[in-house]
Protein backbone atom coordinates (compact mmCIF):
# COMPACT_ATOMS: atom_id res chain seq x y z
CA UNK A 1 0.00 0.00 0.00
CA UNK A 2 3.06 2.28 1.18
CA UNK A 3 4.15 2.08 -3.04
CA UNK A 4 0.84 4.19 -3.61
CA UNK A 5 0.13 6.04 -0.58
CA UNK A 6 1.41 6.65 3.03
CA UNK A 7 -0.28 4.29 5.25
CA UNK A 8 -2.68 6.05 7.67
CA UNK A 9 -2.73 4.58 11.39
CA UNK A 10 -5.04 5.22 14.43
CA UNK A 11 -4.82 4.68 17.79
CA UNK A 12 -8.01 3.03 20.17
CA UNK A 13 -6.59 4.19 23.30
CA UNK A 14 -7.22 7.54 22.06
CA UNK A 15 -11.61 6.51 22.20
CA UNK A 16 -11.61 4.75 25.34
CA UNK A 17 -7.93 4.52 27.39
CA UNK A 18 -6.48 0.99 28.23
CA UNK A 19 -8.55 -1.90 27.66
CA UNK A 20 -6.10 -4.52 29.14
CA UNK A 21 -7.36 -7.68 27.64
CA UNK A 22 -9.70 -6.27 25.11
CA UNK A 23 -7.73 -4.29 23.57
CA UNK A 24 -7.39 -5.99 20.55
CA UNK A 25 -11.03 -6.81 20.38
CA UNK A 26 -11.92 -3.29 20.54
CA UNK A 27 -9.54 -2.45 17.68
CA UNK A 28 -11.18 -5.13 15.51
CA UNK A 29 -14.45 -3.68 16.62
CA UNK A 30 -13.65 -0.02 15.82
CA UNK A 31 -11.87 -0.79 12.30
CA UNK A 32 -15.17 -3.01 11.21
CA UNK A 33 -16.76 -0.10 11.65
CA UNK A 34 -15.11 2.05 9.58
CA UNK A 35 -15.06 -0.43 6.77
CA UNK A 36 -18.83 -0.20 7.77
CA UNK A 37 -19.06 3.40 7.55
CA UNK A 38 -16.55 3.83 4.65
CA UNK A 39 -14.53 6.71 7.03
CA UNK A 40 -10.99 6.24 8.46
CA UNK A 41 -12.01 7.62 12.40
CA UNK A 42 -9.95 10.40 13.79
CA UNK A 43 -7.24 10.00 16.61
CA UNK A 44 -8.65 12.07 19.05
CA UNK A 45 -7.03 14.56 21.65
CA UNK A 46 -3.85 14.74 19.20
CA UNK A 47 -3.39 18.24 17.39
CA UNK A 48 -0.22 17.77 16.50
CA UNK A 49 1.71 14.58 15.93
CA UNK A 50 4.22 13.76 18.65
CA UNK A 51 7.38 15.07 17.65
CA UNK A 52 9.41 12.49 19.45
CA UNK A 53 8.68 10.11 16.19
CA UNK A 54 10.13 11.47 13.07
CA UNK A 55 7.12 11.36 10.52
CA UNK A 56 9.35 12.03 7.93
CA UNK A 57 11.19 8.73 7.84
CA UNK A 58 8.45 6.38 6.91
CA UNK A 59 5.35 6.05 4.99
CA UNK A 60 3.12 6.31 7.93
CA UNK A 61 0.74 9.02 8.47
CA UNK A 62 -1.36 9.46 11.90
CA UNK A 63 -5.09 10.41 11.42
CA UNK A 64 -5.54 14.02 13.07
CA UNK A 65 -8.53 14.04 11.10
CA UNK A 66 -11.21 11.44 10.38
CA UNK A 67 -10.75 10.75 6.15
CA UNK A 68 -13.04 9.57 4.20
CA UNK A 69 -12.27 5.86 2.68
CA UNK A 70 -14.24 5.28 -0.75
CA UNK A 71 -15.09 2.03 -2.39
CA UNK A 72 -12.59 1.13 -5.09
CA UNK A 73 -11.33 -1.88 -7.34
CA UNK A 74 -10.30 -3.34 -4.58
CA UNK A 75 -11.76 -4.30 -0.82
CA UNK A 76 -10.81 -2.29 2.09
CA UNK A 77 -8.32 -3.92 4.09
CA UNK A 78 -7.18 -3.02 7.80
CA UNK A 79 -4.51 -4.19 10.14
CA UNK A 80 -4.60 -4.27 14.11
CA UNK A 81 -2.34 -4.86 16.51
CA UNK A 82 -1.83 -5.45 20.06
CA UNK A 83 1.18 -5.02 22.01
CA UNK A 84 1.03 -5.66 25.77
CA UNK A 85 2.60 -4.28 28.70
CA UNK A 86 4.16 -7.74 29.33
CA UNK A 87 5.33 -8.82 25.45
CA UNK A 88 2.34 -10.21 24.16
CA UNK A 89 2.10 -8.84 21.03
CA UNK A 90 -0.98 -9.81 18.01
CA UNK A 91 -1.45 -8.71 14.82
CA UNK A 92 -4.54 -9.30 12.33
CA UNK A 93 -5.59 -8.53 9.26
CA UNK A 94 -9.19 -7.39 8.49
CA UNK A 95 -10.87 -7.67 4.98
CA UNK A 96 -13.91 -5.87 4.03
CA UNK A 97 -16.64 -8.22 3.06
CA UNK A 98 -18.21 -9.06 0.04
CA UNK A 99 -21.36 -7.29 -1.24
CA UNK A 100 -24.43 -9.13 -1.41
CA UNK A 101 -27.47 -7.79 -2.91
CA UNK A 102 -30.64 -7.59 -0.94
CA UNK A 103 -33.80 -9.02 -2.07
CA UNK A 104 -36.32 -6.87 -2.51
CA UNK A 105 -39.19 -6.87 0.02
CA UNK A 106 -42.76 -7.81 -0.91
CA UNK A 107 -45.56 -5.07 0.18
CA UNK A 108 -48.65 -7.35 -1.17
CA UNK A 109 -48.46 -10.63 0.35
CA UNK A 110 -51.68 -10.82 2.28
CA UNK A 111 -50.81 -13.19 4.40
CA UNK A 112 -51.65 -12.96 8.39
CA UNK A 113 -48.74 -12.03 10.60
CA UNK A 114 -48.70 -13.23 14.14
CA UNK A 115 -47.05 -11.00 16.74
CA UNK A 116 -46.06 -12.82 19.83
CA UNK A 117 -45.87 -11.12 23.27
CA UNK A 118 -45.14 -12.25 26.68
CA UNK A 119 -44.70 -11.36 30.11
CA UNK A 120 -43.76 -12.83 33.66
CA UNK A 121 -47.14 -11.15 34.74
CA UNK A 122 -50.61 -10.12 33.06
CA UNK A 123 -49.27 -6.57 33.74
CA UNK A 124 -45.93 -6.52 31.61
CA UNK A 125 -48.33 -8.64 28.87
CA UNK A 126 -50.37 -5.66 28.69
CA UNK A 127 -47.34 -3.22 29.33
CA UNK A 128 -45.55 -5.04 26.17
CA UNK A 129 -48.87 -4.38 23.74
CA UNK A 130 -48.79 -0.96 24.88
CA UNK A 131 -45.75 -0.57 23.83
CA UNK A 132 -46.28 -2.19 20.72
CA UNK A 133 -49.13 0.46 20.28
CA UNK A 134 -47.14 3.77 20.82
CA UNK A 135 -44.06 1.88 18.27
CA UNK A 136 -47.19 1.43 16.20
CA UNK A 137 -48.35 4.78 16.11
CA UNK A 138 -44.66 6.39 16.50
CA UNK A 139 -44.18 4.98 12.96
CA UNK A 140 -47.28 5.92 11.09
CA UNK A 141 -46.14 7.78 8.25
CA UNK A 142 -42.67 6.51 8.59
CA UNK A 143 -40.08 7.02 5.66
CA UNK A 144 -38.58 3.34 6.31
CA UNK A 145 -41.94 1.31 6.32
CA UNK A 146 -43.43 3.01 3.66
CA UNK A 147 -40.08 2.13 1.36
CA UNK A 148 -40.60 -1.48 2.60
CA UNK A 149 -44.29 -1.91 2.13
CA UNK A 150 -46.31 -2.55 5.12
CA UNK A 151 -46.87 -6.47 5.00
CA UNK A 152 -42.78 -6.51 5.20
CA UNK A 153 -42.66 -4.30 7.80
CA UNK A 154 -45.71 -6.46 10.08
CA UNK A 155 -43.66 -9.63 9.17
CA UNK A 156 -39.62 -8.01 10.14
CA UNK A 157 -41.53 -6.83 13.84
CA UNK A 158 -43.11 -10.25 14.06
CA UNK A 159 -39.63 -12.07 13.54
CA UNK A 160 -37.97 -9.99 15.87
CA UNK A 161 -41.06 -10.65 18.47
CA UNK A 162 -40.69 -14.49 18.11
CA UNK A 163 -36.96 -14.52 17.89
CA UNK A 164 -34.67 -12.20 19.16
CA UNK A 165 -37.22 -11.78 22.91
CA UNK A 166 -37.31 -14.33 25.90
CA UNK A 167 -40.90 -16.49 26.29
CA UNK A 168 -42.13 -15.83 30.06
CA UNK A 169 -45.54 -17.03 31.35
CA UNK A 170 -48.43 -14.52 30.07
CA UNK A 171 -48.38 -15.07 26.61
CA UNK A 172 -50.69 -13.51 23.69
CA UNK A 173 -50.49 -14.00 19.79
CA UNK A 174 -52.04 -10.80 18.40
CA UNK A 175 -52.95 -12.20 14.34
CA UNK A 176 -53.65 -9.41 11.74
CA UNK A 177 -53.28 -8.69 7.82
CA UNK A 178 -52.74 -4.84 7.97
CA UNK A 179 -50.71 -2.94 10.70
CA UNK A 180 -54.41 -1.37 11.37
CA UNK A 181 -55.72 -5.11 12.56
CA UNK A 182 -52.58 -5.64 14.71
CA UNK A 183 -52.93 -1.99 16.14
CA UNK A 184 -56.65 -3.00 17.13
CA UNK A 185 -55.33 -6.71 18.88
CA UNK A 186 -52.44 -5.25 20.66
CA UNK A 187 -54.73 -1.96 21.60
CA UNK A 188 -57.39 -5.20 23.13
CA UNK A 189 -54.54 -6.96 25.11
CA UNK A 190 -53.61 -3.46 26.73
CA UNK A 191 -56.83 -3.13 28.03
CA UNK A 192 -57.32 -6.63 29.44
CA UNK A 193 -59.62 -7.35 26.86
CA UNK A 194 -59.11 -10.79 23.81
CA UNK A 195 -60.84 -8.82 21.10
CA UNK A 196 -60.70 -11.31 17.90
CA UNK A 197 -57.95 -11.76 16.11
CA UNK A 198 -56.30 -12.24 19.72
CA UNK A 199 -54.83 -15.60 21.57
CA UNK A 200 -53.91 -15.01 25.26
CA UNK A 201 -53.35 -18.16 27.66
CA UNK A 202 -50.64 -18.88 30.19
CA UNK A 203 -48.02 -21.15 29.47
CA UNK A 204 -45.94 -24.11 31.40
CA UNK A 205 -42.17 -22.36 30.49
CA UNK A 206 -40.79 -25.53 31.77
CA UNK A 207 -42.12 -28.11 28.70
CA UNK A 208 -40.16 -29.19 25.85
CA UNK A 209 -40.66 -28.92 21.84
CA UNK A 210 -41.09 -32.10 19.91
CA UNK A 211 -42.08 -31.88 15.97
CA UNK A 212 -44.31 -35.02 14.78
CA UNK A 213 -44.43 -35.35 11.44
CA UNK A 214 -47.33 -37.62 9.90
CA UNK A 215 -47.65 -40.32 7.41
CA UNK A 216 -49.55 -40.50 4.08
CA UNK A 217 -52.88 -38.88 4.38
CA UNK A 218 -52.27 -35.72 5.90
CA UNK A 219 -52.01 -33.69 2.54
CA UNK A 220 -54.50 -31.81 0.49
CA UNK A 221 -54.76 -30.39 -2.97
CA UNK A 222 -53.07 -26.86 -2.91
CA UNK A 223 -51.45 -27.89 0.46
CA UNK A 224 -48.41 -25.26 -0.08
CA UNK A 225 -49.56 -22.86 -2.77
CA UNK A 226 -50.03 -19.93 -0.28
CA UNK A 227 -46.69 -20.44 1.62
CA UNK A 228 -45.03 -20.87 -2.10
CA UNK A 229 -45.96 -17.49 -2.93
CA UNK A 230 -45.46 -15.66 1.15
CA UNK A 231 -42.68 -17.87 2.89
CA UNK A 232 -38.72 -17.72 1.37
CA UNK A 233 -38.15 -20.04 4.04
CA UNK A 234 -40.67 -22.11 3.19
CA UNK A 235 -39.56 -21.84 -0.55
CA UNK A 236 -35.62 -22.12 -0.49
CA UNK A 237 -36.25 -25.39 1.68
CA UNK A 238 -38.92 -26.84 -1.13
CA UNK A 239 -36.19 -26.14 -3.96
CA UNK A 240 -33.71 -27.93 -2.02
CA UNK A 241 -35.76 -30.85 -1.51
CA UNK A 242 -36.33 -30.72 -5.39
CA UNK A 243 -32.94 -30.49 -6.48
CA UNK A 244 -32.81 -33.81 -3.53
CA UNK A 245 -35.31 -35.80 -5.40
CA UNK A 246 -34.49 -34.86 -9.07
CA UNK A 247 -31.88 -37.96 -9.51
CA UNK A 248 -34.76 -40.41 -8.26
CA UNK A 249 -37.88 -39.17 -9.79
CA UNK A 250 -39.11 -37.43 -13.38
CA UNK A 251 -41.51 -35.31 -12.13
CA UNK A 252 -41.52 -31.33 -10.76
CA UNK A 253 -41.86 -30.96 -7.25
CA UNK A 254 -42.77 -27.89 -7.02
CA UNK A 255 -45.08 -28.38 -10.00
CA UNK A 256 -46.54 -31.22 -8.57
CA UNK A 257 -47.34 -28.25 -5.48
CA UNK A 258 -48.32 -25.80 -7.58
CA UNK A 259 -51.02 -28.14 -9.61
CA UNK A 260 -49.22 -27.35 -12.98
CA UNK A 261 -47.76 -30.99 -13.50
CA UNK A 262 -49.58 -33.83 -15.64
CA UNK A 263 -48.18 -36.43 -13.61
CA UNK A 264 -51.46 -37.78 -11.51
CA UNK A 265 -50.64 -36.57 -8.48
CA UNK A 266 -52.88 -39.73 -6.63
CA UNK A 267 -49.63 -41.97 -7.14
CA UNK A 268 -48.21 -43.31 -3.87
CA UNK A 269 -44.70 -42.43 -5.56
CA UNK A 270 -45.66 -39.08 -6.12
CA UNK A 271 -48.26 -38.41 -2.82
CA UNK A 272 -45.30 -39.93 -0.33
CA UNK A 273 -42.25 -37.81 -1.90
CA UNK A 274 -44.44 -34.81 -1.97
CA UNK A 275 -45.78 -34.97 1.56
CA UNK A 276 -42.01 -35.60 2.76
CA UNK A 277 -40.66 -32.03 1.18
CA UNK A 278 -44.15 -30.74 2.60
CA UNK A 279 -42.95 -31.65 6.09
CA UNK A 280 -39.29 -30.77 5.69
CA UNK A 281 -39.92 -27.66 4.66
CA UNK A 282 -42.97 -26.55 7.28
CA UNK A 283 -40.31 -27.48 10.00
CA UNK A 284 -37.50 -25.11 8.37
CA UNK A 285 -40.54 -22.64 8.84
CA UNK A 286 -41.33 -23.36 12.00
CA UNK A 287 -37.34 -23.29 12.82
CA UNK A 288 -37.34 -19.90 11.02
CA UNK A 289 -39.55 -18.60 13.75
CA UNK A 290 -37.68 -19.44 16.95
CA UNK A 291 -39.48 -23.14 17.32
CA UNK A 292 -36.41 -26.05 17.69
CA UNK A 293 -37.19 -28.78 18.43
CA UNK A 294 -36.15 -30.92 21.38
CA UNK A 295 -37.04 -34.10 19.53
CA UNK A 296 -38.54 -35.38 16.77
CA UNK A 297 -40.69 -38.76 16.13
CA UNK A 298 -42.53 -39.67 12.66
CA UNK A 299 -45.35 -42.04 11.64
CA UNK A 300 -44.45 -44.44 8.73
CA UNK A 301 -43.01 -42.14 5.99
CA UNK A 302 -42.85 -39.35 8.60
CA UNK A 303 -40.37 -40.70 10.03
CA UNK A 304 -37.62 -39.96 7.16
CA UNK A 305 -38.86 -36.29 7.60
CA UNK A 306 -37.93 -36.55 11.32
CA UNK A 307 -34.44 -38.23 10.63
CA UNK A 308 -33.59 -35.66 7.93
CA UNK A 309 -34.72 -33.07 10.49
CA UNK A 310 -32.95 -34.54 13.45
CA UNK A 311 -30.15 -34.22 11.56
CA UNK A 312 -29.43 -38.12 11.80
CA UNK A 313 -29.64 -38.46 8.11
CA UNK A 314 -28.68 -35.85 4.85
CA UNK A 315 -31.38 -34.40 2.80
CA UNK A 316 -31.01 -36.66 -0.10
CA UNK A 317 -30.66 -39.71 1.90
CA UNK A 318 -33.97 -38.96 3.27
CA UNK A 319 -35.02 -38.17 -0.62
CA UNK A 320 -33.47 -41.42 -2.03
CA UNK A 321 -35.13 -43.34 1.12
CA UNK A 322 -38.44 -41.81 0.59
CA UNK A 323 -38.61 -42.57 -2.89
CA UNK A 324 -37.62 -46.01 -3.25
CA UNK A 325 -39.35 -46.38 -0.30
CA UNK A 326 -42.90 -45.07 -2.35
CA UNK A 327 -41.85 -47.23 -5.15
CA UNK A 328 -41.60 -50.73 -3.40
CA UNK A 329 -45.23 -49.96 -2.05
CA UNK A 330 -46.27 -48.80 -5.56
CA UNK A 331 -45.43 -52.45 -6.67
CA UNK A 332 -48.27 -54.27 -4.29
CA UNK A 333 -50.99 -51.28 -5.18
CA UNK A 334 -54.50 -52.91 -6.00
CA UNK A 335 -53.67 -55.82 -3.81
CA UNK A 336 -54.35 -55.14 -0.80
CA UNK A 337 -56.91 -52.27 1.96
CA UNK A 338 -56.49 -50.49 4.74
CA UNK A 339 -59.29 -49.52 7.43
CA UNK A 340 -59.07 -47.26 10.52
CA UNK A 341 -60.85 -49.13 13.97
CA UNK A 342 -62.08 -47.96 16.81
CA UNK A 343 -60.40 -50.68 19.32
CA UNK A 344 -57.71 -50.96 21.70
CA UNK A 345 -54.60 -52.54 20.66
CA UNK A 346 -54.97 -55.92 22.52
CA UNK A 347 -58.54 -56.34 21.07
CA UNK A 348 -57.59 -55.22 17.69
CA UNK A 349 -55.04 -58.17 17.86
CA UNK A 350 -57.01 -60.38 19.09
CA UNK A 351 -60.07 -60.00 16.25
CA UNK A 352 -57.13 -59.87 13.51
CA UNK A 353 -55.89 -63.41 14.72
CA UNK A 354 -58.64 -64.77 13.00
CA UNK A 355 -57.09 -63.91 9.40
CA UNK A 356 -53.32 -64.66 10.43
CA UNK A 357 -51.14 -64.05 7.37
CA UNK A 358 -53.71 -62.03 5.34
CA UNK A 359 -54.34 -59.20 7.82
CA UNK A 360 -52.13 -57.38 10.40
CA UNK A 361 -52.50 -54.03 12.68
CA UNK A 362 -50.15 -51.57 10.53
CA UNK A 363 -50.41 -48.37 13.30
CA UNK A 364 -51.56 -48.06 17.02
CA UNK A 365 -52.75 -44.45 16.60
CA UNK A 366 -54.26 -44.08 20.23
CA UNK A 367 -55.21 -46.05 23.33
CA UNK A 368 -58.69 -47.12 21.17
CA UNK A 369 -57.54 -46.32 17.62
CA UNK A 370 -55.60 -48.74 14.98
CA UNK A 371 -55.27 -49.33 11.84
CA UNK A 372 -55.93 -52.56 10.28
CA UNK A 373 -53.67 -53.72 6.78
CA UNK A 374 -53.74 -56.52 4.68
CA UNK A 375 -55.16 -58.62 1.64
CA UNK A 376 -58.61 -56.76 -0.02
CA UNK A 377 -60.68 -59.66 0.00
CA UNK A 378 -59.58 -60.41 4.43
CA UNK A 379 -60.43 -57.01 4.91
CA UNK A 380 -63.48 -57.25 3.48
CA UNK A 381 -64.65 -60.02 5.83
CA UNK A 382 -63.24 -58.22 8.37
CA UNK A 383 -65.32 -55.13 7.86
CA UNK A 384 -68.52 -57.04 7.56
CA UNK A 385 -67.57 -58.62 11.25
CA UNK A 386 -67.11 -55.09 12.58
CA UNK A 387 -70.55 -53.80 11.27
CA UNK A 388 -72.48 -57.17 12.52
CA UNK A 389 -70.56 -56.31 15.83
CA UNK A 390 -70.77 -52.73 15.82
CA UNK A 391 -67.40 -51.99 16.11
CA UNK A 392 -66.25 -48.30 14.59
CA UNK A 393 -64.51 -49.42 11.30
CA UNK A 394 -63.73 -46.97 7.86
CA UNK A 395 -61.54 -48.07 4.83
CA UNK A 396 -58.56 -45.88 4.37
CA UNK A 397 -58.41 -44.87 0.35
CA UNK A 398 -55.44 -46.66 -0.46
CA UNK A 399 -55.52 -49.83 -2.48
CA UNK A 400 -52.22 -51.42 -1.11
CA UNK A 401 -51.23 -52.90 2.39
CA UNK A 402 -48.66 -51.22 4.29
CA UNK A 403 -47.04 -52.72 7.20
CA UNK A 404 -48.58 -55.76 6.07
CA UNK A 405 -47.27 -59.16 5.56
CA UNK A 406 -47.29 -58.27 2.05
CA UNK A 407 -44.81 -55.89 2.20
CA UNK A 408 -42.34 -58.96 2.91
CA UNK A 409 -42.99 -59.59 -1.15
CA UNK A 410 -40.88 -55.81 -2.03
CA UNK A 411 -37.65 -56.86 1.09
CA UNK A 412 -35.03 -57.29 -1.44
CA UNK A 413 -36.05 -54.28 -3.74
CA UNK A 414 -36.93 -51.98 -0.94
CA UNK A 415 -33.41 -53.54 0.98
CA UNK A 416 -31.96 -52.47 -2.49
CA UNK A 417 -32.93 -48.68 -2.97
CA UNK A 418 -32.45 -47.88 0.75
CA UNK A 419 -28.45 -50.00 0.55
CA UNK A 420 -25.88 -47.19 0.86
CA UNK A 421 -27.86 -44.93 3.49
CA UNK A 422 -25.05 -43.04 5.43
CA UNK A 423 -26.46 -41.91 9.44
CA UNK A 424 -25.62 -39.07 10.62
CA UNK A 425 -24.62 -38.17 14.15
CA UNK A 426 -27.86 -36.37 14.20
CA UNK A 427 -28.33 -33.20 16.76
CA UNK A 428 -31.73 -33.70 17.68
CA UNK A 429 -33.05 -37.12 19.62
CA UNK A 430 -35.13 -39.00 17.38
CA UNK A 431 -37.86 -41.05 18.78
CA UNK A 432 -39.22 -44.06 16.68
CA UNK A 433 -42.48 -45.32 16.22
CA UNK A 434 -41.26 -48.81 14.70
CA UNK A 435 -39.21 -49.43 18.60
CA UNK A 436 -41.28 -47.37 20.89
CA UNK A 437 -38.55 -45.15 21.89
CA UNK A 438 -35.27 -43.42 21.15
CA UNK A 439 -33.20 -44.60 18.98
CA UNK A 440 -29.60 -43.51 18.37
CA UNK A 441 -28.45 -41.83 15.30
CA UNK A 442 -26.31 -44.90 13.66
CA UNK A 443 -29.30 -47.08 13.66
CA UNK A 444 -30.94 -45.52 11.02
CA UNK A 445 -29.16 -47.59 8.60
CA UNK A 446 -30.52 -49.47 5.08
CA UNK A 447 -31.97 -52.05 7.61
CA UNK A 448 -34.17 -49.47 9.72
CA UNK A 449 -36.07 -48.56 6.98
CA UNK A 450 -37.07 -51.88 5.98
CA UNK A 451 -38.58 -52.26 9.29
CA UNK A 452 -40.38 -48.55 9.08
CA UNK A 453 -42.05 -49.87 6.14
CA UNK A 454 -42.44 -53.71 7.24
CA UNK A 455 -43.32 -53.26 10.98
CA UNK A 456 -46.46 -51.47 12.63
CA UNK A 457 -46.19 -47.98 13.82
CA UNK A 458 -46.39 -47.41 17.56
CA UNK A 459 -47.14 -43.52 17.37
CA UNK A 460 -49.28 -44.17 20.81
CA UNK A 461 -46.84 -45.90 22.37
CA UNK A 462 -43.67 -44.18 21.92
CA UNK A 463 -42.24 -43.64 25.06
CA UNK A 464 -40.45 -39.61 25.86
């Protein structure tokens, strides 16, 4: 630098005296904030240069002034160092950053914005939306929110509210699409008052945060148009999980979400890949917002969402599992039923026994609640005893038999497509419905998911 120009230096001691220890973390501080504010800062209390150093020598120059430090072909660059009283001396060198361009902000959305407010007492709950209501009304007209829109500006406040502030006791979720509906909600809380619009409740601070995700049968046509369009999260996880699934599939994810593809959309190897992204990416919401979970547990395919999201296996293990996992069941489709049964577990058992080998329970969903899988023509009969017995029985729509014994007909080419599946060490405990408990992070091998497809799922049974 010294070829071009003398090399300007600055002193912190001059801002804030001796710093002992953080002295050189102060320095770093103070020159990322010039790089920040493009100005080289001024050594203060110095009008004159000490004349015990002779300037004239080198190709150093002490900043009596602050100078202004422009953008150029090149980043700014900054070195500090550190020289202590007893030898320790450090030296580092600070690069300015690259620019990234910001995205613009969306003023239209429409979508509802939560704002989330809490308080060790009902007092600092209503304190907080009073607050909320002068900030409100402090920034009607405001240069900033205007640029931004205001749907950006309701949804920066309402990730700041569920992410940067502590969750005490006294809790209310003020909902709104315009800053005029919030103002109303939060104006309601202040008062005392749960005008609509409004949640208030008190919460247990001590509880924990599992995320369940759910097996086939939980989605809906135009399931994720809306977030598509009003959640980046939402949308960056979505491509991901494309780009996860492209080598194993020929169909569009997100055209599959969007209603746009031809492929019919009622295939089991479309519906189960589908409904995994679906999941994945509604928890990378969810996480988006401040909720982490402090476990995870899945039913059937929901499972590989909750190992992906425990971190116990890669996104496109969990895409390569869930696929080939789809496309061994696609092979027994219009062989076998499904029905949901109002029974405990014991009894359900006990009433399948009389079609050993042709029907088995697939899912203990509650302490009275299974689900009953196997050949068309067993279920059948078995559905016909129910009614003569009046026993609570419904077909599921499906036309094949999971965690059936006819799933034992797909082992090798379901053992096949899942061979090569790498665990992870995982962050999260995962919690499996196929043991009844938790289940560490190497087990969720090639063999594990033969048995999540094979074995019945114990969602009522898994033990915390």
């Amino acid at each position: 630098y010294a070829k071009f120009a003398r090399l300007p230096f600055d002193d912190l001691k001059s801002n804030i005296g001796h710093t002992q220890a953080a002295a050189g973390v102060a320095g770093v501080i103070k020159m990322v904030m010039a790089m920040r504010h493009g100005v080289l800062p001024q050594t203060l209390h110095v009008d004159e240069p000490t004349p015990h150093v002779d300037w004239s020598a080198g190709d150093v120059r002490l900043l009596t002034e602050a100078v202004a430090w422009p953008d150029s072909d090149r980043p700014r660059r900054a070195a500090v160092s550190s020289f202590g009283v007893s030898g320790t001396n450090a030296h580092t060198i600070i690069e300015q950053a690259p620019t990234t361009e910001e995205l613009p902000l969306t003023s239209d959305s429409g979508a509802a914005v939560p704002w989330v407010l809490s308080g060790r007492t009902e007092a600092a709950l209503q304190a907080q939306a009073a607050g909320l209501v002068s900030f409100l009304d402090d920034h009607d007209g405001d240069n900033d929110r205007d640029d931004v829109g205001e749907a950006a500006f309701a949804a920066d406040v309402a990730y700041s509210l569920a992410t940067t502030r502590a969750a005490f006791e006294h809790r209310a979720v003020v909902v709104g699409q315009t800053l005029q509906e919030l103002r109303q909600g939060l104006a309601g809380v202040a008062g005392g008052a749960t005008p609509p619009g409004v949640v208030t409740g008190t919460a247990h601070t001590g509880g924990k945060t599992v995320f369940v995700f759910p097996g086939q049968g939980s989605q809906w046509v135009g399931m994720a148009a809306k977030l598509l369009e009003t959640s980046p999260v939402f949308r960056d996880r979505i491509d991901a999980c494309e780009r996860a699934l492209a080598p194993h599939v020929d169909w569009s994810l997100t055209a599959v979400l969007r209603g746009t593809s031809e492929v019919e959309q009622d295939r089991v190897d479309v519906l189960q890949p589908v409904l995994w992204a679906m999941t994945v990416a509604l928890a990378e919401v969810w996480r988006s917002f401040g909720v982490t979970p402090d476990a995870v547990v899945g039913h059937s395919q929901g499972e590989v969402s909750a190992a992906v999201i425990a971190g116990a296996i890669s996104l496109e293990d969990g895409a390569r599992v869930v696929v080939r996992r789809s496309l061994a069941v696609r092979e027994l489709q219009g062989r076998g039923a499904m029905a949901s049964v109002t029974l405990p577990d014991e009894k359900a058992r006990e009433l399948v026994g009389r079609w050993t080998g042709r029907l088995g329970i697939a899912a203990v969903n509650g302490p009275a609640t299974v689900v009953v899988s196997g050949d068309t023509d067993a279920l059948d009969e078995f559905l016909a005893h129910c009614q003569q017995d009046a026993i609570q029985a419904r077909r599921v729509a499906v036309d094949y038999a999971a965690h059936s014994p006819q799933i034992e007909r797909v082992e090798a080419q379901a053992s096949e497509g899942f061979a090569g599946i790498s665990p992870l060490p995982g962050s999260v405990p995962f919690y499996s419905t196929v043991t009844g408990g938790k289940l560490a992070a190497d087990e969720l091998g090639s063999g594990y998911w033969y048995r999540n497809l094979r074995i019945s799922g114990r969602s009522a049974r898994t033990e915390f």
